[in-house]
Protein backbone atom coordinates (compact mmCIF):
# COMPACT_ATOMS: atom_id res chain seq x y z
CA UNK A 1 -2.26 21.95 40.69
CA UNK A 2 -3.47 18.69 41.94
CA UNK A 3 -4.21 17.85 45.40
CA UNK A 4 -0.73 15.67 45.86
CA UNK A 5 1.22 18.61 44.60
CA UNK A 6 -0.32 20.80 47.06
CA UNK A 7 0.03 18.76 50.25
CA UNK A 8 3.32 18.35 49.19
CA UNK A 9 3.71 21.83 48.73
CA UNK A 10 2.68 22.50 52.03
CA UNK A 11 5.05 19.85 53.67
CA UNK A 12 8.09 21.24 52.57
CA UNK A 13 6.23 24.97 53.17
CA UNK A 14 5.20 24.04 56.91
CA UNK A 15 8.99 22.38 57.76
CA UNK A 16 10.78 25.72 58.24
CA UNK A 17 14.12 23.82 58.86
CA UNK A 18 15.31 20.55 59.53
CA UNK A 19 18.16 18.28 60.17
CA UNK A 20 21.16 17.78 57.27
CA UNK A 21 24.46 16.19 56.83
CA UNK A 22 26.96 18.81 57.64
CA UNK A 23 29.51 19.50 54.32
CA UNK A 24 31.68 16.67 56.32
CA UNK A 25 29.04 14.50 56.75
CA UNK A 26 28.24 14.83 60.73
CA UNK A 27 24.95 15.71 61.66
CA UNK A 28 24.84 19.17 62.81
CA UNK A 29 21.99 20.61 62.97
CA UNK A 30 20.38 21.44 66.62
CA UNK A 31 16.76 21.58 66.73
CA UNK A 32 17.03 23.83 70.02
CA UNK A 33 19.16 26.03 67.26
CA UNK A 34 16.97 26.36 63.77
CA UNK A 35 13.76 25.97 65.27
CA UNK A 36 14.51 28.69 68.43
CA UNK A 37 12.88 32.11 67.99
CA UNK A 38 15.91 34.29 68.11
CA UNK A 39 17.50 31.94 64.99
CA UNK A 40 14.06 32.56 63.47
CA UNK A 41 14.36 36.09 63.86
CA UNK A 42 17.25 36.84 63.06
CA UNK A 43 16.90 35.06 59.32
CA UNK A 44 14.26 36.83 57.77
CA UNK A 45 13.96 34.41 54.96
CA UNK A 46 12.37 31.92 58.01
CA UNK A 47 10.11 34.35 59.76
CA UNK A 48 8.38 35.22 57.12
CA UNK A 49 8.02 32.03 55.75
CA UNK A 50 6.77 30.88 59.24
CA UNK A 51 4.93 33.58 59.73
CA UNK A 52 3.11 33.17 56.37
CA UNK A 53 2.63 29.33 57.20
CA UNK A 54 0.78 30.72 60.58
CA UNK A 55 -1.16 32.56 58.74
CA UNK A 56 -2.30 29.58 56.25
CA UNK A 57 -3.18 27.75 58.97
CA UNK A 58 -5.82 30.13 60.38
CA UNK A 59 -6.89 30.32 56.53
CA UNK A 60 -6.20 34.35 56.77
CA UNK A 61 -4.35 33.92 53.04
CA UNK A 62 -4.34 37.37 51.79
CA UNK A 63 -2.36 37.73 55.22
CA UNK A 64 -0.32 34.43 54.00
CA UNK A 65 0.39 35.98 50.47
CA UNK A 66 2.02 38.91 52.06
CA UNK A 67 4.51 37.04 54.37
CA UNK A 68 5.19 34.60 51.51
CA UNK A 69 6.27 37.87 49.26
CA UNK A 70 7.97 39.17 52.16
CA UNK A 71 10.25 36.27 52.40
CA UNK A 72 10.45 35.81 48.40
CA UNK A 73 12.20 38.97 49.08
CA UNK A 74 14.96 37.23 50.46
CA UNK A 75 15.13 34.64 48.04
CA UNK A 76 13.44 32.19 50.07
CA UNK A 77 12.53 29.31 47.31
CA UNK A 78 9.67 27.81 49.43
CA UNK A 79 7.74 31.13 49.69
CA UNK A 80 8.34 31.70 46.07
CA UNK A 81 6.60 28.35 45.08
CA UNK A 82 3.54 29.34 48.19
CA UNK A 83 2.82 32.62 45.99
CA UNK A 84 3.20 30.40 43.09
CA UNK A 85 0.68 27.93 44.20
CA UNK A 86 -1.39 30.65 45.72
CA UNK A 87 -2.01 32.41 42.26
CA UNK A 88 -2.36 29.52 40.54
CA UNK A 89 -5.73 28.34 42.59
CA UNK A 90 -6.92 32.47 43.46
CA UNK A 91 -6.36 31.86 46.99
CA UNK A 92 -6.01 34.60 48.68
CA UNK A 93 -5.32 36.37 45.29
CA UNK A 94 -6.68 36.87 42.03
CA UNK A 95 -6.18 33.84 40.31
CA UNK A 96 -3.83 34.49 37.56
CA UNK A 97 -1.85 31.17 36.02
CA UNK A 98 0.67 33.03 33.57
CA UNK A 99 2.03 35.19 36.90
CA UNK A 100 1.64 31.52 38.37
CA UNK A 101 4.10 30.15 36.67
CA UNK A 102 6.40 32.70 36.45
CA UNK A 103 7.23 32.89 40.03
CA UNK A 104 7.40 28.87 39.90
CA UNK A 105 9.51 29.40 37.74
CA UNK A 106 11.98 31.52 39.77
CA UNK A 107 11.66 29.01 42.56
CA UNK A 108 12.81 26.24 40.45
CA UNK A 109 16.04 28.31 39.24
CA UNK A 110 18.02 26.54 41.53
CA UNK A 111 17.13 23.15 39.61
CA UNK A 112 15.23 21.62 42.65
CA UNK A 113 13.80 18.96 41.42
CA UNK A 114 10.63 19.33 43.22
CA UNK A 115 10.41 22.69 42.19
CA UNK A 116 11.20 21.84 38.98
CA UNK A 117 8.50 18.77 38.47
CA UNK A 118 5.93 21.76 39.79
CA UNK A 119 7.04 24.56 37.32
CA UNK A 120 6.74 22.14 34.37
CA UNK A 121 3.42 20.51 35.44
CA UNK A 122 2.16 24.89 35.49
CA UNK A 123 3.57 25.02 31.97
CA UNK A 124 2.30 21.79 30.83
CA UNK A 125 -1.35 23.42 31.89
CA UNK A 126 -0.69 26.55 30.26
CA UNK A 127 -2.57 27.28 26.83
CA UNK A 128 -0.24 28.96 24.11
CA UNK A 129 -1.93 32.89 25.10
CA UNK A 130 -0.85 32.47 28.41
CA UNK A 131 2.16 30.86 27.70
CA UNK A 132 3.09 34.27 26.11
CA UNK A 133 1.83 36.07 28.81
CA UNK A 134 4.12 34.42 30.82
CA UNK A 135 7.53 35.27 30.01
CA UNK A 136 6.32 38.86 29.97
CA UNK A 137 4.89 38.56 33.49
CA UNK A 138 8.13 36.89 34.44
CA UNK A 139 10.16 39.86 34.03
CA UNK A 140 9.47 42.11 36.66
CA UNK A 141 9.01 39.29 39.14
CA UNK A 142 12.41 38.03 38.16
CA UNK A 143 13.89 41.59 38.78
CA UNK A 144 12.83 41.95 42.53
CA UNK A 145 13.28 38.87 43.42
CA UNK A 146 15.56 36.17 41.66
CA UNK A 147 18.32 34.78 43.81
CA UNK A 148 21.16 37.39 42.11
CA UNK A 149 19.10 40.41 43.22
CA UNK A 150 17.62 38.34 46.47
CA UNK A 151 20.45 36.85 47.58
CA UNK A 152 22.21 39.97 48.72
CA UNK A 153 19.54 41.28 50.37
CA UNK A 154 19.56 37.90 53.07
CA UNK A 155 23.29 38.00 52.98
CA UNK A 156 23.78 41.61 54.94
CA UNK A 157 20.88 40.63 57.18
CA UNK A 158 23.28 37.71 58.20
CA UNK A 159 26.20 39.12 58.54
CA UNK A 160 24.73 42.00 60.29
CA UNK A 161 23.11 39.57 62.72
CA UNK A 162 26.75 37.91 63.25
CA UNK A 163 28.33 40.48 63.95
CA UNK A 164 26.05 41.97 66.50
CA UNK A 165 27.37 38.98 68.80
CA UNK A 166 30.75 39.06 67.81
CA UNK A 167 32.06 42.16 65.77
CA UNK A 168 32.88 43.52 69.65
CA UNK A 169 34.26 40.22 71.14
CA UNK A 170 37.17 38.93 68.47
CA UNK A 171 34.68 36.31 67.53
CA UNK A 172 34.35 34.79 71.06
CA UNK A 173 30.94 33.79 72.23
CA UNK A 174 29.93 31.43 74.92
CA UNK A 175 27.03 29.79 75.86
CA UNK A 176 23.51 31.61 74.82
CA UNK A 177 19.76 31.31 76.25
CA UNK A 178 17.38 31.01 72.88
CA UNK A 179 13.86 31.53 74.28
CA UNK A 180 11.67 29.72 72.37
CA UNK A 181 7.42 29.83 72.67
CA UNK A 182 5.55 26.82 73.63
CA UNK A 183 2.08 26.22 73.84
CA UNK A 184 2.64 25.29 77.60
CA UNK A 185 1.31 26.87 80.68
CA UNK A 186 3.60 26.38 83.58
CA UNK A 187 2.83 27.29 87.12
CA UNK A 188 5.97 28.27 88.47
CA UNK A 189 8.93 29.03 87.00
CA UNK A 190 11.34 25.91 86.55
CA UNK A 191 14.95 24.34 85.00
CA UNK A 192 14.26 20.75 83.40
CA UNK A 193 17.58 19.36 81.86
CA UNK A 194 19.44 22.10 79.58
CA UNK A 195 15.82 24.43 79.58
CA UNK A 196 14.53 26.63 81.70
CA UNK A 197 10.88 27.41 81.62
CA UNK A 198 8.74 30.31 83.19
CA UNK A 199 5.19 30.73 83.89
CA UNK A 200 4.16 31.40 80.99
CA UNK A 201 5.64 28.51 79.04
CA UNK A 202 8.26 30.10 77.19
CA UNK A 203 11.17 27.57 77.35
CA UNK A 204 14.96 29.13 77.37
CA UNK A 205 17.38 26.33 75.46
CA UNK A 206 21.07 26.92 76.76
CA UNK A 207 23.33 26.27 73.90
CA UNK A 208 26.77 26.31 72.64
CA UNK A 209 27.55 29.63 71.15
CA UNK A 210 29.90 28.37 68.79
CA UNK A 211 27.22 25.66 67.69
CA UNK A 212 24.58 28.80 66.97
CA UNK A 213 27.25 30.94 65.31
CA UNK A 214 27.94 27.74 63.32
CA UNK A 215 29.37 28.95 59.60
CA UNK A 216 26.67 27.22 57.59
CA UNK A 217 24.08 29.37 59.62
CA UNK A 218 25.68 32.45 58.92
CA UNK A 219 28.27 32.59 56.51
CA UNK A 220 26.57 33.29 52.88
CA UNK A 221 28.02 30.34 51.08
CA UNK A 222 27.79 28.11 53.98
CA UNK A 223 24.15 29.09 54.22
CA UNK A 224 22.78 28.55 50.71
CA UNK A 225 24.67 25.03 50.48
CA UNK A 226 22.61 23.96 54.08
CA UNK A 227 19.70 25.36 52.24
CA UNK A 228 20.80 23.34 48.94
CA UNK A 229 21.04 20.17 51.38
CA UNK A 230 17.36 20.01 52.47
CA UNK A 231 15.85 20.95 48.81
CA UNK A 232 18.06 18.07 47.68
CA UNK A 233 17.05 15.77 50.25
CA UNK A 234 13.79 15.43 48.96
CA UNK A 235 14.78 13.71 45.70
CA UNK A 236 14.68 13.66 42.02
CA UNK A 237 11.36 14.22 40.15
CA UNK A 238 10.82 13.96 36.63
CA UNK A 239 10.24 16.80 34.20
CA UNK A 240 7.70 16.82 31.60
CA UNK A 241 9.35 15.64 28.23
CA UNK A 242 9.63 18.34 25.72
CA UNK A 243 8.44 21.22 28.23
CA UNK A 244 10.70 24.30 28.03
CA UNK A 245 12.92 24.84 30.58
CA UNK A 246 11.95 28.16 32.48
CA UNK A 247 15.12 28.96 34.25
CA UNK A 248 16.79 32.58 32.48
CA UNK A 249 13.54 32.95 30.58
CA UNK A 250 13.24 36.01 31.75
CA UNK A 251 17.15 37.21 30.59
């Protein structure tokens, strides 16, 4: 893959969630919500993929490669394309460019575009031997971890999380304190605004609890259409004429 693929890559890889148009077209999205620890947390798909990005940073990759698997697990597309990219350039890992492509290719079954430019420029790279090699490599990787065996998975991990706050209350929750770690070294604890902040520069957001149980975080539909909403965001690529397309190769 080529250096502007990468960076790109990486972008998308190092933003672990952003701001979106709501389903009715009001911005919704709090960064004092999807960026706090406990939302973090509690959405496995996003620690690890944070955690994995940490660990990319530092340049500890075989550490990276785990966490990206670990949230691949949970259908998490960005992670999928990491371990993608990661195998395709032996960092970290063996380099091996028919496994490459198939998990690129089970990132791109959601027809991101970006995802898709990237899984067609890994074919388009590909001699005909590992080509081949390929679509047998893609089986088992599509049976762990391809959204109708992933998706589940991140689904009871959400509503398991939702319920812990209101399964006891009838669905009533108030305002909530979302620590969240800063690099920050404060003297004494202190309230600035809506955060309060203690020695040791962790920073405690007060928010709406409705706003945090919000059904796009948390309800399964509602949470793979917010996730649809940022992929799509990024805009249309174009696909290599007369490349195969990958997605259900596997079937």
């Amino acid at each position: 893959m080529n250096a502007v693929s990468r960076s790109v890559l990486l972008a998308i890889a190092f933003t672990v969630v952003g701001a979106h148009a709501s389903p009715d077209g009001m911005r919704s999205d709090d960064p004092k919500i999807v960026n706090s620890d406990a939302f973090i947390r509690a959405h496995p798909d996003l620690r690890f993929r944070r955690s994995g990005m940490e660990a990319y940073e530092r340049k500890r990759f075989k550490e990276a490669f785990g966490y990206f698997q670990d949230a691949a697990h949970y259908a998490d597309k960005t992670s999928q394309a990491m371990v993608a990219e990661m195998l395709w350039n032996g960092v970290g890992v063996a380099q091996d460019r028919s496994l490459a492509y198939a998990w690129m290719d089970m990132a791109a079954e959601r027809n991101y575009p970006s995802l898709i430019v990237l899984r067609e420029r890994y074919w388009s790279q590909l001699d005909a031997t590992e080509q081949a090699r390929a679509v047998e490599a893609g089986k088992p990787v599509f049976a762990k971890y391809a959204d109708d065996v992933a998706k589940p998975r991140l689904e009871r991990e959400l509503q398991r999380e939702r319920y812990k706050a209101t399964g006891s209350r009838l669905g009533r929750v108030g305002t909530l304190s979302l620590p969240s770690q800063t690099h920050v070294s404060k003297q004494q604890p202190q309230v600035d605004g809506g955060k309060a902040t203690d020695a040791m520069g962790t920073f405690s957001n007060f928010v709406d609890g409705s706003k945090y149980y919000a059904a796009e975080y948390w309800n399964p539909k509602e949470y793979w259409r917010w996730q649809d909403a940022q992929w799509q965001r990024l805009g249309d690529g174009s696909v290599i004429v007369g490349a195969p397309q990958g997605v259900g190769k596997w079937n």
